[in-house]
Structures are given as C-alpha cells and as structure tokens.
Protein backbone atom coordinates (compact mmCIF):
# COMPACT_ATOMS: atom_id res chain seq x y z
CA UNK A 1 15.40 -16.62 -36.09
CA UNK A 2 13.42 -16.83 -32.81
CA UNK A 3 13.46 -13.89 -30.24
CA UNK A 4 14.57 -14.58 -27.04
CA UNK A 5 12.02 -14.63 -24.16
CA UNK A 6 13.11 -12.73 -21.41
CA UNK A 7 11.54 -14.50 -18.33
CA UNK A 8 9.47 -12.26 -15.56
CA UNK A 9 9.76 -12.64 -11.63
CA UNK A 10 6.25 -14.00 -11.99
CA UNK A 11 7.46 -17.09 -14.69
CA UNK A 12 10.41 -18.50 -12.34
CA UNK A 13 8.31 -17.82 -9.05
CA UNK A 14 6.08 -20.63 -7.67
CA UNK A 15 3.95 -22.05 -5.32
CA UNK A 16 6.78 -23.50 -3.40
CA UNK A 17 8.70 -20.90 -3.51
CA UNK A 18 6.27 -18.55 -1.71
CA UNK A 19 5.64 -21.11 0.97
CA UNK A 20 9.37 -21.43 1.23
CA UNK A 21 9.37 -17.65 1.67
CA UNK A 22 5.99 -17.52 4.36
CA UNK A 23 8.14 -20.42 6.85
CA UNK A 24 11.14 -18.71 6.48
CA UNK A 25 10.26 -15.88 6.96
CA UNK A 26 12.42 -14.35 4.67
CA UNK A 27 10.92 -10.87 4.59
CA UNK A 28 10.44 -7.69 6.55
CA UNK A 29 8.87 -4.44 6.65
CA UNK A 30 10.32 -0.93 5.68
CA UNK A 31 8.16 2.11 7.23
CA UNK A 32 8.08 4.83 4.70
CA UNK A 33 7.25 7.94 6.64
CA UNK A 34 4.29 10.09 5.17
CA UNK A 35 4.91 13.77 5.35
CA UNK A 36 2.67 16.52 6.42
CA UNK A 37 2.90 19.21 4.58
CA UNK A 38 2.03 21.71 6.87
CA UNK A 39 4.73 21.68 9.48
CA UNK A 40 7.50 18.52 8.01
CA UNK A 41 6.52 16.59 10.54
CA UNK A 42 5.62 12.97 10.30
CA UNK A 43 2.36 12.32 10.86
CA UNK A 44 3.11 8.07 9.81
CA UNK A 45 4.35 5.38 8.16
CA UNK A 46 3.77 3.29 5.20
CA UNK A 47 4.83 -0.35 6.09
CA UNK A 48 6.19 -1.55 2.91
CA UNK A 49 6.56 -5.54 2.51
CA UNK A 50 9.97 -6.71 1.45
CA UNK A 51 11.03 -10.30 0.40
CA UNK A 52 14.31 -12.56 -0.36
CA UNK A 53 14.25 -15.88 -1.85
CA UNK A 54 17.31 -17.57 -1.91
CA UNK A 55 19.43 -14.89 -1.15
CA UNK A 56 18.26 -12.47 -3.76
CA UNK A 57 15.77 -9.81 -2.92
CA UNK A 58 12.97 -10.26 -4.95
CA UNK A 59 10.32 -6.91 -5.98
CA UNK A 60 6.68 -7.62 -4.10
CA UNK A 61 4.58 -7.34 -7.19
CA UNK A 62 5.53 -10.84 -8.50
CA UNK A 63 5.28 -12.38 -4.76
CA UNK A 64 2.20 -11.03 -4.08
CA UNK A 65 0.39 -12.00 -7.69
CA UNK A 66 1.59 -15.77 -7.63
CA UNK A 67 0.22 -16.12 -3.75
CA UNK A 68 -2.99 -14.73 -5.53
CA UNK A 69 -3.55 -17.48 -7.45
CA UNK A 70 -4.09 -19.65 -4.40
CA UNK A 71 -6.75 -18.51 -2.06
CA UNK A 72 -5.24 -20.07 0.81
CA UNK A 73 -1.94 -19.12 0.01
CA UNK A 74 -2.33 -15.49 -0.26
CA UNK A 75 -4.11 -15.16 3.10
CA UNK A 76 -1.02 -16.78 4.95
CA UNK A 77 1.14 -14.51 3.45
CA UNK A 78 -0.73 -11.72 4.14
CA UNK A 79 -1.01 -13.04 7.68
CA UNK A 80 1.99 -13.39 8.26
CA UNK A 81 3.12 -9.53 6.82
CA UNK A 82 0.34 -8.21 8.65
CA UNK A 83 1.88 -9.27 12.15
CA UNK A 84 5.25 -8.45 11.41
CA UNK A 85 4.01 -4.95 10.24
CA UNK A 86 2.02 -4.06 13.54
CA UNK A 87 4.14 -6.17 16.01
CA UNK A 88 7.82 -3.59 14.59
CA UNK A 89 5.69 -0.47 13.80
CA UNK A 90 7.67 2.66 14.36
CA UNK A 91 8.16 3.85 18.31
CA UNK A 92 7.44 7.05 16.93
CA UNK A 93 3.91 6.88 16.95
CA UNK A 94 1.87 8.31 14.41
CA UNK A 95 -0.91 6.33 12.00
CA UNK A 96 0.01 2.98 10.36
CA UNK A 97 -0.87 2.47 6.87
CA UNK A 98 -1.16 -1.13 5.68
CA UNK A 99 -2.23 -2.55 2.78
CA UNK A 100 -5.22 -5.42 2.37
CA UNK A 101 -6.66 -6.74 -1.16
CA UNK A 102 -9.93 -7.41 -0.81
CA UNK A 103 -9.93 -10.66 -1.97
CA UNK A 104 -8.74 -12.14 1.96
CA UNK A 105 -12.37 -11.11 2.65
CA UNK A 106 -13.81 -13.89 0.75
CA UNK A 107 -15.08 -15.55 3.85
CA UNK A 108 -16.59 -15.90 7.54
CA UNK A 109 -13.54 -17.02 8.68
CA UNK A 110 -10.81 -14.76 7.44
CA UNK A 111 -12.95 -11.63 7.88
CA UNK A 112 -13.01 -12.72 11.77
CA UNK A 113 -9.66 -13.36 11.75
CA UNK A 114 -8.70 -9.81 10.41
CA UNK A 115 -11.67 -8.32 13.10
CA UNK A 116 -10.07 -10.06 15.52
CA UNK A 117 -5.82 -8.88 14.63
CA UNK A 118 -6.87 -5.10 14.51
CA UNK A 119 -9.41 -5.40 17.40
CA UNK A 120 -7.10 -3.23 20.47
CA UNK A 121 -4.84 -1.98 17.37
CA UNK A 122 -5.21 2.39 17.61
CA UNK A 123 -3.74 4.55 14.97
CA UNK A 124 -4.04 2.57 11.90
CA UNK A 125 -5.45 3.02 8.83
CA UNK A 126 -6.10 -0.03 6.05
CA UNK A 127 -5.01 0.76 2.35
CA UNK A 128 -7.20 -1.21 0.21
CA UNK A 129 -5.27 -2.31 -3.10
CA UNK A 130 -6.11 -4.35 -5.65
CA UNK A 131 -2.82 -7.38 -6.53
CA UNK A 132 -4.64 -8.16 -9.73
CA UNK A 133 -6.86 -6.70 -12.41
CA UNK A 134 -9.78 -8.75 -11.65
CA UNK A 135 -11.12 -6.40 -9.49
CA UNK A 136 -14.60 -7.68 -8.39
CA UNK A 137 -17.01 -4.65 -7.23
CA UNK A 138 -19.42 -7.16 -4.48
CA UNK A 139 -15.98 -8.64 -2.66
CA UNK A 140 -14.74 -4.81 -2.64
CA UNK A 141 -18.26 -3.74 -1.00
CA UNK A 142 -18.00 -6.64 1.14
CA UNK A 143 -14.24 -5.84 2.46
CA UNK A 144 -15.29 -2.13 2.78
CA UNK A 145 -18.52 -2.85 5.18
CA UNK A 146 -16.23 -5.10 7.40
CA UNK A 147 -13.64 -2.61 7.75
CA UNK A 148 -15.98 0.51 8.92
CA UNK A 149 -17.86 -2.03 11.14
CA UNK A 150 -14.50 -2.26 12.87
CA UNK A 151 -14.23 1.71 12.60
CA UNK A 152 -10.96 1.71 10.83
CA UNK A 153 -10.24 4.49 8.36
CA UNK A 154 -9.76 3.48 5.44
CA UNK A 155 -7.46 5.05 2.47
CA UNK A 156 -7.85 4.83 -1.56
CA UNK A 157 -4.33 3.07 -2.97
CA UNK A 158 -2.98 3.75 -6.17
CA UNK A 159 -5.73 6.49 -7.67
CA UNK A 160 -4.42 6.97 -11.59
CA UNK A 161 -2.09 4.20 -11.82
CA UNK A 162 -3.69 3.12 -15.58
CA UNK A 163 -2.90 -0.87 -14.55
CA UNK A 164 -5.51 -0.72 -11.45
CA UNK A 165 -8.84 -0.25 -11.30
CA UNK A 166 -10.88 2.78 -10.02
CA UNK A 167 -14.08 2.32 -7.79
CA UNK A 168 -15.58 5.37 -7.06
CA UNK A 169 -17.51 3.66 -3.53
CA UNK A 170 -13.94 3.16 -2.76
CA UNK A 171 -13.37 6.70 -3.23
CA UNK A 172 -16.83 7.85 -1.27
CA UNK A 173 -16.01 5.59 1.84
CA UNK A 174 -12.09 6.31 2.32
CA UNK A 175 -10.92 9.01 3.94
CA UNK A 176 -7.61 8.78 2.66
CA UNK A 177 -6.88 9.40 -0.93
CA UNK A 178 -3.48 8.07 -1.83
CA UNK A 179 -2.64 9.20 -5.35
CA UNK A 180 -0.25 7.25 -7.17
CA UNK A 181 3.79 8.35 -8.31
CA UNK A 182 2.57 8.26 -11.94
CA UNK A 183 0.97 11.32 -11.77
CA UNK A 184 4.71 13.43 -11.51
CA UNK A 185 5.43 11.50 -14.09
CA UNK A 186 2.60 12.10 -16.30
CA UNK A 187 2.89 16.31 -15.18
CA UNK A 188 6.27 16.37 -15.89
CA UNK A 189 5.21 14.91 -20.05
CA UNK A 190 2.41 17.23 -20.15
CA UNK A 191 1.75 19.86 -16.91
CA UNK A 192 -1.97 20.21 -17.90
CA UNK A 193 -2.07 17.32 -16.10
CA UNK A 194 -1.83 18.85 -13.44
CA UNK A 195 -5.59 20.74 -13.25
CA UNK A 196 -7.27 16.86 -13.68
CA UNK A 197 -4.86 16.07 -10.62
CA UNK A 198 -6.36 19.94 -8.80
CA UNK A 199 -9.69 18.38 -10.03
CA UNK A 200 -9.19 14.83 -7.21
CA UNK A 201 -7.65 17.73 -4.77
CA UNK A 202 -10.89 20.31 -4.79
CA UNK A 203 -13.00 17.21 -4.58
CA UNK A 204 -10.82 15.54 -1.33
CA UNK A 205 -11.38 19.01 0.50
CA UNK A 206 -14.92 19.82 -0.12
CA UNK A 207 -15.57 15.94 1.33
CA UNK A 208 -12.91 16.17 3.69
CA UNK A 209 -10.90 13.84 2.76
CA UNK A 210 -7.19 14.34 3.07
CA UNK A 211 -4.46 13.78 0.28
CA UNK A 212 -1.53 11.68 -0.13
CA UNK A 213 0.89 12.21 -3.03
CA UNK A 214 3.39 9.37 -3.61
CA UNK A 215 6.53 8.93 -5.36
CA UNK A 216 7.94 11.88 -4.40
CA UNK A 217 11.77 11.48 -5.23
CA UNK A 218 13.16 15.04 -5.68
CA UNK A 219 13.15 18.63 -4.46
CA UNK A 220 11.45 19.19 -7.84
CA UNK A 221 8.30 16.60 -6.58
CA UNK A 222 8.28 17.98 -3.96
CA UNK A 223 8.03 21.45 -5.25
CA UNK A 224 4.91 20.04 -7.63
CA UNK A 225 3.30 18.49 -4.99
CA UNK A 226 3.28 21.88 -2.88
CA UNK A 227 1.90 24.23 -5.46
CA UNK A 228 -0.28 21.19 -6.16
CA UNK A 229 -1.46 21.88 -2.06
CA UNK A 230 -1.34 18.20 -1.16
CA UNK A 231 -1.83 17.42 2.62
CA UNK A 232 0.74 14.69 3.28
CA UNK A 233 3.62 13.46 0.89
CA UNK A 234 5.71 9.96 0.87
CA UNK A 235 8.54 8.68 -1.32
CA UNK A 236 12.29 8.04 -1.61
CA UNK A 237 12.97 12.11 -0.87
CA UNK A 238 12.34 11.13 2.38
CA UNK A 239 14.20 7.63 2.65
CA UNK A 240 16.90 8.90 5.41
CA UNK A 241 13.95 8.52 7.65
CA UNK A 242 12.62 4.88 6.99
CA UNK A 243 12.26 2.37 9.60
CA UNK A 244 12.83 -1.28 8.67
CA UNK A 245 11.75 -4.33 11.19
CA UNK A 246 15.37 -5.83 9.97
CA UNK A 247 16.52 -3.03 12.89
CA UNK A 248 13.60 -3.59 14.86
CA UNK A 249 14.36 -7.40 15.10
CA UNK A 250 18.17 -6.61 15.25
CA UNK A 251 16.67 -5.07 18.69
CA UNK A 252 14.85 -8.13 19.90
C-alpha cells in the first residue's frame, strides 16, 4: 500500500501562476507595527506581503520561492511589492521595514533600479532575508555595499530561525537585529535558552545596535521579551493596530 503524497503550496504553484498574480495584482501589504518598549509607542511598521490566487489566499513562502527560481521573475514581483509597500505606508509616520533578498542584486541594472526607487524615500530601513537556502556570501556582500552606499539602515531578518542561514558581516553591518519568533518557542521547551538569546542582546548594546523580538503573540511573550530587555517588539499581540493597503486603496 502506497502513502499518500500530500502536495505543498510550492508543488501546485507555477510560473504562470505567479505572473498571473504580478498583473493582477492580486496582493497587498499589511503593516505590522513594531513596538518600543520603552514608552508603547510605535516607533514603525513591518510591511508584510500578502497574496490571492484564484480567490484563495495563498501563505508568501511558497510565492516567493517559485518566483526564485526565475531571475527575472522574482525581481518583478519584488518590484511590484516594493511600490505598493512605500506608495500605502502608514500616515503615521515612523520607519518602514521592508524586506529584499539579495539575490535582485545580481546586476547593474536592478541595483540602479532599487538606487533609484529609495533615492527621496526617508525613514526606511531594508530587511535583508534570504527566500532560499542557497545563501551565497559575495551576492550578500555585494547587496550590503549597495545599500550603505545609498545610506539606508539596514536590519538582520530572521537571526535563529534553524532553516536560514547566519552571516555574521550581515550581523556587523546592520543596525537592526531582528530575532526570529522561534526563539519563544524554543525558551518556552527549555528557558536556558534564554541566556544564548541575553548573549545576541549584550552583544546588540555594546555595538549599538538595537533589538527586535518577533512573534510576540501573548501577554506571556511579551512578558519574556521584557525581562529579556528587548528594544522594540512585533507580532500578532499587537494585530488591532495593523495597517493593510486593502484600506489604503479602499481610500484611493
């Protein structure tokens, strides 16, 4: 008797499908405010891609990893994300986050393209994420030299989630360090966790870096990530208080 194969998002997903998705612009943006956990306040946004494909919302992970496999493809995706994300950004204020894999820095002409989008763009900071595990250290050094020539900060994504990779020049350059929502759940399995977690925190503050915990979801994360001394928290917690561009467009 044969077992069943359950299909992934990435097996029925294809490259017509993601072109179908880039021209009709089926997705938007949802701006998950970043905490400060000083005063409550909110010092910015996240801005969070979002998809549908016929009708059915569809998780970003599989989007984004069959774009990957076509160069060209990828970068109009992200192209077309990226605009949405700065032209609805929050009236609020406060910084922009945004995420960029460093693989749409593969050549002359995107890297000018992306010099040219954030050119007059203030209060915005990249995330630089990896969509794959091929991680390849020159393209990373590459895409980190173009975005401080443009003087944009620059934050660490996803620092001990166990399916990315770690770069510790990615680490040295950013002055963000965005630690990912596996850590609550690796403290809550085994709290010694916690002092490797203190041991990213001492090192942020003596370089001056400042800290983002994500994933926080309860009063109990919330309570870790404040006796953890965090600067700035995001996660669903907080979701009365995200922005999508659905409204924004709803506004014209």
């Amino acid at each position: 008797m044969s077992i069943p194969t359950i299909l992934t998002y990435e097996q029925f997903l294809n490259y017509d499908d993601i072109c179908k998705i880039i021209d009709t612009q089926s997705f938007w943006v949802e701006y998950e405010p970043i905490i400060d956990m000083k005063n409550g306040d909110i010092y910015g946004y996240e801005a969070l891609a979002r998809f549908v494909l016929n009708g059915k919302q569809i998780p970003p992970t599989p989007v984004l990893q069959v774009a990957h496999q076509v160069k060209e493809l990828f970068f109009r995706l992200e192209r077309a994300l990226k605009i949405m994300q700065l032209s609805h950004r929050p009236n609020e204020g406060g910084m922009l986050f945004v995420n960029i894999d460093p693989h749409n820095f593969s050549d002359g002409e995107k890297i000018a393209y992306w010099h040219d989008l954030f050119e007059d763009v203030h209060d915005v900071c990249i995330e630089v994420t990896e969509n794959t595990d091929d991680m390849q250290t020159t393209l990373l050094s590459h895409c980190l030299d173009e975005i401080q020539k443009s003087g944009i900060p620059i934050a660490q994504d996803d620092i001990g989630n166990d399916q990315k990779p770690f770069c510790f020049d990615l680490t040295k350059r950013a002055q963000f360090l965005k630690f990912d929502r596996t850590w609550l759940l690796k403290i809550r399995a085994c709290s010694d966790y916690q002092e490797i977690l203190k041991g990213f925190l001492s090192f942020a503050k003596a370089q001056g870096k400042k800290s983002i915990l994500e994933g926080v979801e309860s009063e109990e994360d919330f309570c870790v990530a404040k006796a953890l001394g965090v600067d700035f928290v995001q996660g669903y917690i907080f979701s009365h208080l995200n922005i999508s561009s659905k409204i924004a467009n709803d506004k014209g």
